[in-house]
PDB file of N, CA and C in Angstrom:
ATOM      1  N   UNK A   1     -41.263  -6.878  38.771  1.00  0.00           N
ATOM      2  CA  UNK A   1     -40.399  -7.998  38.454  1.00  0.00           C
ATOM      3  C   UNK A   1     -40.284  -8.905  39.666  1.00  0.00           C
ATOM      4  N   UNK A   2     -40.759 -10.087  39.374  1.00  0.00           N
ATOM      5  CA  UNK A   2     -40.452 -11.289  41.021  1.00  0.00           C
ATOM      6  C   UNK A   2     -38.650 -11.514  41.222  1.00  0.00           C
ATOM      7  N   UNK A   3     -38.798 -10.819  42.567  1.00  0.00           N
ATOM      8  CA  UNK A   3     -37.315 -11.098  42.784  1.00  0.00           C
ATOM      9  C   UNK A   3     -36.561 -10.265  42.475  1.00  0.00           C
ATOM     10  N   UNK A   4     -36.755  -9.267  41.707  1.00  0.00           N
ATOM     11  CA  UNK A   4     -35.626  -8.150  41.088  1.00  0.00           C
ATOM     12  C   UNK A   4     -36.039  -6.890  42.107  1.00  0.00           C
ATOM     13  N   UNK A   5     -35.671  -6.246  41.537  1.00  0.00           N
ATOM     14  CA  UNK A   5     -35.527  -4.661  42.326  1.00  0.00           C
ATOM     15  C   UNK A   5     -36.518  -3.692  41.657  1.00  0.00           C
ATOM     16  N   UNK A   6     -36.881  -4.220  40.507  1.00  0.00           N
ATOM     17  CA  UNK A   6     -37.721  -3.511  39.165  1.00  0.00           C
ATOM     18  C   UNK A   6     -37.229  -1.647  39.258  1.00  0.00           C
ATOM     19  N   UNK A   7     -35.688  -1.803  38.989  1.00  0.00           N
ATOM     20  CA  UNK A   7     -34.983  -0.764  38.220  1.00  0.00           C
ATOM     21  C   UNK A   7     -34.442  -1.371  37.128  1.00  0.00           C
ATOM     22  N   UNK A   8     -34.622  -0.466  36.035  1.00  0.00           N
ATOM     23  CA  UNK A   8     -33.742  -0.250  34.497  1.00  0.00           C
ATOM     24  C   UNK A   8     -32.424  -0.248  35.166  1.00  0.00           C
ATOM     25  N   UNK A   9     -31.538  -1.093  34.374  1.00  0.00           N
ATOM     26  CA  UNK A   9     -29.930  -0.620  34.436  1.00  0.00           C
ATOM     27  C   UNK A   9     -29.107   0.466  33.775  1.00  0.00           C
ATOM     28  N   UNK A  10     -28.841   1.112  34.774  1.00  0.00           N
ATOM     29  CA  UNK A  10     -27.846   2.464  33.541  1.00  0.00           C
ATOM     30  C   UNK A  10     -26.779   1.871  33.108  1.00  0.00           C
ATOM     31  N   UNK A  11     -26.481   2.793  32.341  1.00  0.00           N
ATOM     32  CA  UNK A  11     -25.221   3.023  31.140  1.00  0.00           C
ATOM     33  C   UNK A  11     -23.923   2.431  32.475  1.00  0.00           C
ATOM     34  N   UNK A  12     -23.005   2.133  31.699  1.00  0.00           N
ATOM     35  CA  UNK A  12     -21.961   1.759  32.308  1.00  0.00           C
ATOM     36  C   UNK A  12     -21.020   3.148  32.861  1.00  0.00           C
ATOM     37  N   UNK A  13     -20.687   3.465  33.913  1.00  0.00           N
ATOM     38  CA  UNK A  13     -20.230   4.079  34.541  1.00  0.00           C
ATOM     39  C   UNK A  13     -21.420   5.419  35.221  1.00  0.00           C
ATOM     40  N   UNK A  14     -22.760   5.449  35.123  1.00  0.00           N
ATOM     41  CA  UNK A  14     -23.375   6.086  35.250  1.00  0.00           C
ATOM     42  C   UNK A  14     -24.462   5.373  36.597  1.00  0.00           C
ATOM     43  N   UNK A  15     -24.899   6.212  37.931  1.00  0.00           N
ATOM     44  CA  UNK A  15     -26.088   5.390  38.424  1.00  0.00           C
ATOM     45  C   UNK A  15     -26.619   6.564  38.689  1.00  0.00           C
ATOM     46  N   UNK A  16     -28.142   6.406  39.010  1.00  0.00           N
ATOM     47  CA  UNK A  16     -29.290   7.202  39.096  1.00  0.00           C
ATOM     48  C   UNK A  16     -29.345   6.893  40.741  1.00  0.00           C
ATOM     49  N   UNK A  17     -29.669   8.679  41.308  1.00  0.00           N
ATOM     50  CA  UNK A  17     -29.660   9.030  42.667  1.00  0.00           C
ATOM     51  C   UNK A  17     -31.102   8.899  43.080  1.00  0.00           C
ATOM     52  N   UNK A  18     -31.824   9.082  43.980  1.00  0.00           N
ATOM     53  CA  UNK A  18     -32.710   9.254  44.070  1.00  0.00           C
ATOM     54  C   UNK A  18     -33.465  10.413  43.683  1.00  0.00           C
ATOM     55  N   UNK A  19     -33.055  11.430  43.632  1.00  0.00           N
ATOM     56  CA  UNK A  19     -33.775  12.608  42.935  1.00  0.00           C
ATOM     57  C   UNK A  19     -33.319  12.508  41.585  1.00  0.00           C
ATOM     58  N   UNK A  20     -33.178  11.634  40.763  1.00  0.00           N
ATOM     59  CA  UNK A  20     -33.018  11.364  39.162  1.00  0.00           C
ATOM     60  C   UNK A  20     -31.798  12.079  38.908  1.00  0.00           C
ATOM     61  N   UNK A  21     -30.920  12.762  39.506  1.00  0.00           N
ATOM     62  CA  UNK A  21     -29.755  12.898  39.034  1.00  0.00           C
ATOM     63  C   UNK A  21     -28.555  11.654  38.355  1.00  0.00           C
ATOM     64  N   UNK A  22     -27.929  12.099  37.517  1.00  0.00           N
ATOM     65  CA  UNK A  22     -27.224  11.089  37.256  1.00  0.00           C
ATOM     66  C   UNK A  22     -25.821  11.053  38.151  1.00  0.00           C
ATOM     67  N   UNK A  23     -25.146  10.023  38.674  1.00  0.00           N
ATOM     68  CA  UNK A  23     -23.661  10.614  39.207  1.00  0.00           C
ATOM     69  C   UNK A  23     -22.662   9.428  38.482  1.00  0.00           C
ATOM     70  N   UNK A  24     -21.802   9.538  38.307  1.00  0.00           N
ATOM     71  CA  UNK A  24     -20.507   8.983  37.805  1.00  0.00           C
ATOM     72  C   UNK A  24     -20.064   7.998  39.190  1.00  0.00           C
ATOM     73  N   UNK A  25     -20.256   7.070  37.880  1.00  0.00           N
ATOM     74  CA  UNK A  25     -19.280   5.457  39.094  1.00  0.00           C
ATOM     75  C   UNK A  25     -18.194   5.082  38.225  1.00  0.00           C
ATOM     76  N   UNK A  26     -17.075   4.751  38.364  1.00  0.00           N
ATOM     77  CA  UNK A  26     -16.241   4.534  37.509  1.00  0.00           C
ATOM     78  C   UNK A  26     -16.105   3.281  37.957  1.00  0.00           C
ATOM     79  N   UNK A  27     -16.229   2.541  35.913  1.00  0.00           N
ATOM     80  CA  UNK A  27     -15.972   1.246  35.843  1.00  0.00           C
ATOM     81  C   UNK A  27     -15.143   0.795  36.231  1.00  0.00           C
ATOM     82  N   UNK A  28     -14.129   1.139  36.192  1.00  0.00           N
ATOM     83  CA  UNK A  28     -12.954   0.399  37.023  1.00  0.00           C
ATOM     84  C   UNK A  28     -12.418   1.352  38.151  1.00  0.00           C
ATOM     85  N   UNK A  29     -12.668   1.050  38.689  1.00  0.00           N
ATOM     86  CA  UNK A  29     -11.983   1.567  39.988  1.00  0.00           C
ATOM     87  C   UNK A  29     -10.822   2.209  40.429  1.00  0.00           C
ATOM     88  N   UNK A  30      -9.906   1.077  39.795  1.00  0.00           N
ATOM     89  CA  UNK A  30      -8.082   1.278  39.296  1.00  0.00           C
ATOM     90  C   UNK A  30      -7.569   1.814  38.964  1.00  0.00           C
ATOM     91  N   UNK A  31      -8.559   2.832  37.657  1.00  0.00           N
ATOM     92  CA  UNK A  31      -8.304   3.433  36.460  1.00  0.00           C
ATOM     93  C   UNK A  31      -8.325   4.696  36.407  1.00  0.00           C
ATOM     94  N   UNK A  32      -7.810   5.818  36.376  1.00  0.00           N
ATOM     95  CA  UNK A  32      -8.278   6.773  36.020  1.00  0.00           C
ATOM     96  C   UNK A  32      -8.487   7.258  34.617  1.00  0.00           C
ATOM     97  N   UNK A  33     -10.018   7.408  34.353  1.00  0.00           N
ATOM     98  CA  UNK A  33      -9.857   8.303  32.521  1.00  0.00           C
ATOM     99  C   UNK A  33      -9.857   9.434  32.481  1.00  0.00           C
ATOM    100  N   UNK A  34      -8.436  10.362  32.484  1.00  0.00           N
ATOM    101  CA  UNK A  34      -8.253  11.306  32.661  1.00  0.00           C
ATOM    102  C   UNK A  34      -8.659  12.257  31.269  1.00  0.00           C
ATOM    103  N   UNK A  35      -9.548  11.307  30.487  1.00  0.00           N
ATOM    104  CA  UNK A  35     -10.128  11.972  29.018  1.00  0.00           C
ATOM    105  C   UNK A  35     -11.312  12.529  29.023  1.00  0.00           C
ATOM    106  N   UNK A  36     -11.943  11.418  30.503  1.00  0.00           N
ATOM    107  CA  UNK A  36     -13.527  11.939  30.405  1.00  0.00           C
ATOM    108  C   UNK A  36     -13.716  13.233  31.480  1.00  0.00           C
ATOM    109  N   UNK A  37     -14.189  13.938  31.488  1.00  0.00           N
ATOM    110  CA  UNK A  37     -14.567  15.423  32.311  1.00  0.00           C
ATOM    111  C   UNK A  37     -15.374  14.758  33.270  1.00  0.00           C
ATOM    112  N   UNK A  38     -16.529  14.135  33.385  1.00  0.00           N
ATOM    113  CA  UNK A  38     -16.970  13.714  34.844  1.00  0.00           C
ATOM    114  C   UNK A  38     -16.124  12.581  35.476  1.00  0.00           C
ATOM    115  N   UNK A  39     -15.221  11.468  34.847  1.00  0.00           N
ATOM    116  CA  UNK A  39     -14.127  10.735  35.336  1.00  0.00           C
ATOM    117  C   UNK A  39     -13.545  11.767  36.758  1.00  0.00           C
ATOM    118  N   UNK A  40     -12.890  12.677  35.673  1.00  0.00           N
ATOM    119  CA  UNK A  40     -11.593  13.601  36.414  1.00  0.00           C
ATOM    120  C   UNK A  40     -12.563  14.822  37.604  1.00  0.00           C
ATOM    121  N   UNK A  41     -14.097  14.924  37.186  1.00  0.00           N
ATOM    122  CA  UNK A  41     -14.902  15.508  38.694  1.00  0.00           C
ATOM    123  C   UNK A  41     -14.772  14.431  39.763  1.00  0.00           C
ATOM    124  N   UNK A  42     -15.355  13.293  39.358  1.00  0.00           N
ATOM    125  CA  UNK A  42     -15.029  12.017  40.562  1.00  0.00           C
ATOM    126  C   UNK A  42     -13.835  11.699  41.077  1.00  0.00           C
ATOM    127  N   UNK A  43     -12.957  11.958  40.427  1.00  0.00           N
ATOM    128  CA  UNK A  43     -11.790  11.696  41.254  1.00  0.00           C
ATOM    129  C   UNK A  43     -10.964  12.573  41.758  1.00  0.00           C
ATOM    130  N   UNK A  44     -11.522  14.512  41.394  1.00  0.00           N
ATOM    131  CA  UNK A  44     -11.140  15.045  42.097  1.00  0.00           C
ATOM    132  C   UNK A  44     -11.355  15.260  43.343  1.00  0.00           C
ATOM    133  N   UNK A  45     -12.818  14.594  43.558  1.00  0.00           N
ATOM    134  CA  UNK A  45     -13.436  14.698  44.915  1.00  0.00           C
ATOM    135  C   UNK A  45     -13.066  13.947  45.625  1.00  0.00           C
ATOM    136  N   UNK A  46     -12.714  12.920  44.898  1.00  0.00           N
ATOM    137  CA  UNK A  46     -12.408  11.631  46.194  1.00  0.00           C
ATOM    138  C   UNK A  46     -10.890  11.851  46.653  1.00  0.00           C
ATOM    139  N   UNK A  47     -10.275  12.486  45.531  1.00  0.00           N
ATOM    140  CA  UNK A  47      -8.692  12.893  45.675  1.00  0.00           C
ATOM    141  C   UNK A  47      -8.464  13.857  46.737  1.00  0.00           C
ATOM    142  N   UNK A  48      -9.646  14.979  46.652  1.00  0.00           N
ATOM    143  CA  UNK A  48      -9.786  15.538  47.301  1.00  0.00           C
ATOM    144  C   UNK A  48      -8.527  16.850  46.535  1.00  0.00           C
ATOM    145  N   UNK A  49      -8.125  16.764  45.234  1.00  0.00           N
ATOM    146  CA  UNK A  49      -6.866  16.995  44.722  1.00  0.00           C
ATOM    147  C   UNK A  49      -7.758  17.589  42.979  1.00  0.00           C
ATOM    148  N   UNK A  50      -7.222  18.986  42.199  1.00  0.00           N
ATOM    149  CA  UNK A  50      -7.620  19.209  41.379  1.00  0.00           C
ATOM    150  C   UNK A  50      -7.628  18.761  39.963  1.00  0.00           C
ATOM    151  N   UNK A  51      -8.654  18.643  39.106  1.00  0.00           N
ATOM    152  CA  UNK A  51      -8.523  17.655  37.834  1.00  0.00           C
ATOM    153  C   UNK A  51      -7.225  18.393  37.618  1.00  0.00           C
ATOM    154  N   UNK A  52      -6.847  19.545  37.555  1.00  0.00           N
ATOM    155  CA  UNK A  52      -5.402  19.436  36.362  1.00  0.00           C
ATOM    156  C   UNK A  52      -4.305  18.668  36.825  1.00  0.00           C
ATOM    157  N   UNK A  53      -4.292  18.226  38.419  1.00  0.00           N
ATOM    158  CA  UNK A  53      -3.250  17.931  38.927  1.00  0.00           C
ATOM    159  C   UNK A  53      -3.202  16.766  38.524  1.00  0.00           C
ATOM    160  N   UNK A  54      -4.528  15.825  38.443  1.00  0.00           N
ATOM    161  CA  UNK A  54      -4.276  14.318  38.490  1.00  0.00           C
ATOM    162  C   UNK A  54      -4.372  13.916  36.449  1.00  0.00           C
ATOM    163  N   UNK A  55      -4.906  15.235  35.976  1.00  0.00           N
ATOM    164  CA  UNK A  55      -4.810  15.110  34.510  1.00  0.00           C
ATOM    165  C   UNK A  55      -3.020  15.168  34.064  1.00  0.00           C
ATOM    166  N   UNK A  56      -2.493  15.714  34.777  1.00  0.00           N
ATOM    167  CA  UNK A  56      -1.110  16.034  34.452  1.00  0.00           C
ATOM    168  C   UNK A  56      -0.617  14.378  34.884  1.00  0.00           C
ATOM    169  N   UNK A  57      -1.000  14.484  36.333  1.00  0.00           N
ATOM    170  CA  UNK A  57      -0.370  12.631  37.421  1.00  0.00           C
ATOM    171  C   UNK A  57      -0.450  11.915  36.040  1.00  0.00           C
ATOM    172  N   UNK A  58      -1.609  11.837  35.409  1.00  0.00           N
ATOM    173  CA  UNK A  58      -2.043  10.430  34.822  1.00  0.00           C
ATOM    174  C   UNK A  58      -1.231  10.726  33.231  1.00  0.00           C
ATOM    175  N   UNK A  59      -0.850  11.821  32.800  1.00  0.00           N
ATOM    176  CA  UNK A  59      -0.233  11.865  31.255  1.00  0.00           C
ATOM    177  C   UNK A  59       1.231  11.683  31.710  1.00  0.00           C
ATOM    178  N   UNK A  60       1.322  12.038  33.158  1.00  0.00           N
ATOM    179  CA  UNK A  60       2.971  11.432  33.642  1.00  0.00           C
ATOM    180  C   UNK A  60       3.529  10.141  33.328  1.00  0.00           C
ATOM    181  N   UNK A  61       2.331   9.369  34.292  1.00  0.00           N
ATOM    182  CA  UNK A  61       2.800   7.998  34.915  1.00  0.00           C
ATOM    183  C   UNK A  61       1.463   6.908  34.680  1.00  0.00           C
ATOM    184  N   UNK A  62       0.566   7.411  33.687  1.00  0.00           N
ATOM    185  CA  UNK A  62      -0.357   6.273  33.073  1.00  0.00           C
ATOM    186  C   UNK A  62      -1.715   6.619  34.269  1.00  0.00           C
ATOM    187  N   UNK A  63      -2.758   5.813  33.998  1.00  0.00           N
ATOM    188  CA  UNK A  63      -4.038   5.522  34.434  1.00  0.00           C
ATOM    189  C   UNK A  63      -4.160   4.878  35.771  1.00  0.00           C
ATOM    190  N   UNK A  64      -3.398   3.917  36.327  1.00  0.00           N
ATOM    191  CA  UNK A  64      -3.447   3.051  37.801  1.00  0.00           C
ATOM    192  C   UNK A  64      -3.350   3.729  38.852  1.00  0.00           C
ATOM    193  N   UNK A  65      -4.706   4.024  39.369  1.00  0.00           N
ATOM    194  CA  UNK A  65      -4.847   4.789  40.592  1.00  0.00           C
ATOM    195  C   UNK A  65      -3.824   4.935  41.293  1.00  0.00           C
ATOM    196  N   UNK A  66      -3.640   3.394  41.880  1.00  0.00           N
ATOM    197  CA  UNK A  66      -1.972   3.648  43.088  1.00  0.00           C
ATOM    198  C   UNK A  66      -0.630   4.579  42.439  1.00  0.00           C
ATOM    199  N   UNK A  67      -0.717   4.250  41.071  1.00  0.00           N
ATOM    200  CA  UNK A  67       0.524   5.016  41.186  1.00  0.00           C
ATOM    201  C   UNK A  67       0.157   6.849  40.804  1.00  0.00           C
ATOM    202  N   UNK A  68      -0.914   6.535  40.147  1.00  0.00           N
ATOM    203  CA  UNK A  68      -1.451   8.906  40.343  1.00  0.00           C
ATOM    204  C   UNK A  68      -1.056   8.607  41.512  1.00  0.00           C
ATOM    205  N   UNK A  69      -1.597   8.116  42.910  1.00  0.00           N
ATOM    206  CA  UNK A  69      -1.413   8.493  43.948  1.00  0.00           C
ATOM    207  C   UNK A  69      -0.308   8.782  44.598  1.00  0.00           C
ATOM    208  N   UNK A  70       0.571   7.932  44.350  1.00  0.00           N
ATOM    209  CA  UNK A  70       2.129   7.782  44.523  1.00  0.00           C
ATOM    210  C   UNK A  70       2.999   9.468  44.165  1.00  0.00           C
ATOM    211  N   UNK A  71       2.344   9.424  42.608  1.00  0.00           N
ATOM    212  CA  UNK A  71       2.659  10.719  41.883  1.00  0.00           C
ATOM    213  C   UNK A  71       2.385  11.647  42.752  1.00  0.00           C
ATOM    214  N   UNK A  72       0.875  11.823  43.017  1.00  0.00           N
ATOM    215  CA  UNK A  72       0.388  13.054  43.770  1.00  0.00           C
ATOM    216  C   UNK A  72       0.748  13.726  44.974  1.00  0.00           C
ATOM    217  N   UNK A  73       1.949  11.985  45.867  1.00  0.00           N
ATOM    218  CA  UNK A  73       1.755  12.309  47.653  1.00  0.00           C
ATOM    219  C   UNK A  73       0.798  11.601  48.289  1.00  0.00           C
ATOM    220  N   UNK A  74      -0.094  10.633  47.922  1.00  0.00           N
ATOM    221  CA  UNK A  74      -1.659  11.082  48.549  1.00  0.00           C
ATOM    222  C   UNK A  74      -1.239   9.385  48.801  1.00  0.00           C
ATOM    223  N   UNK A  75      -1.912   9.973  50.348  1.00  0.00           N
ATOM    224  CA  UNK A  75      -2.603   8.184  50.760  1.00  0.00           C
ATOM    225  C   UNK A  75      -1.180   7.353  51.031  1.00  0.00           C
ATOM    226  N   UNK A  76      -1.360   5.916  51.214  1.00  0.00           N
ATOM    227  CA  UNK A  76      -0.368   4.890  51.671  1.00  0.00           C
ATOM    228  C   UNK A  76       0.658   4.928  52.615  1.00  0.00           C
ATOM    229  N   UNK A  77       1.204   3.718  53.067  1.00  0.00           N
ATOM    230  CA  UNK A  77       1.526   3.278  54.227  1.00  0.00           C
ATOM    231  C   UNK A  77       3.123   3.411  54.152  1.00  0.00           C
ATOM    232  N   UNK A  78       4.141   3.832  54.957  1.00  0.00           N
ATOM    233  CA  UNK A  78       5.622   3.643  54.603  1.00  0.00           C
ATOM    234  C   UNK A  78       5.925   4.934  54.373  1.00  0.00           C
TER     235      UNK A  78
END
């Protein structure tokens, strides 16, 4: 392709590693989908914090990252 990168685009929330694995990018950033099972792997890692904890955060106090976080303890200034 002139000018492109000549990669296929993946699925939305999905990108391809170099050894063809697939890994989870989450479309929104903001969001947690505490419905999807690789969602709640990605953000346990980055949470560094276990899916049940942030599956529970998010049926608490909704989907918006800052406030799971708030919920959880984790992160911010004050």
């Amino acid at each position: 392709m002139p000018g492109g990168r000549g990669t296929a685009r993946q699925p939305c929330g999905l990108t391809a590693m170099a050894d063809d694995r697939i890994t989870y990018v989450p479309p929104d950033p903001t969001q947690i989908d505490a419905g999807n099972a690789e969602a709640l792997r990605y953000w346990s890692r980055a949470l560094e914090t276990p899916e049940d904890k942030i599956r529970r955060a998010v049926q608490k106090v909704g989907p918006v990252l800052e406030t799971v976080k708030t919920e959880l303890g984790i992160g911010g200034v004050g």
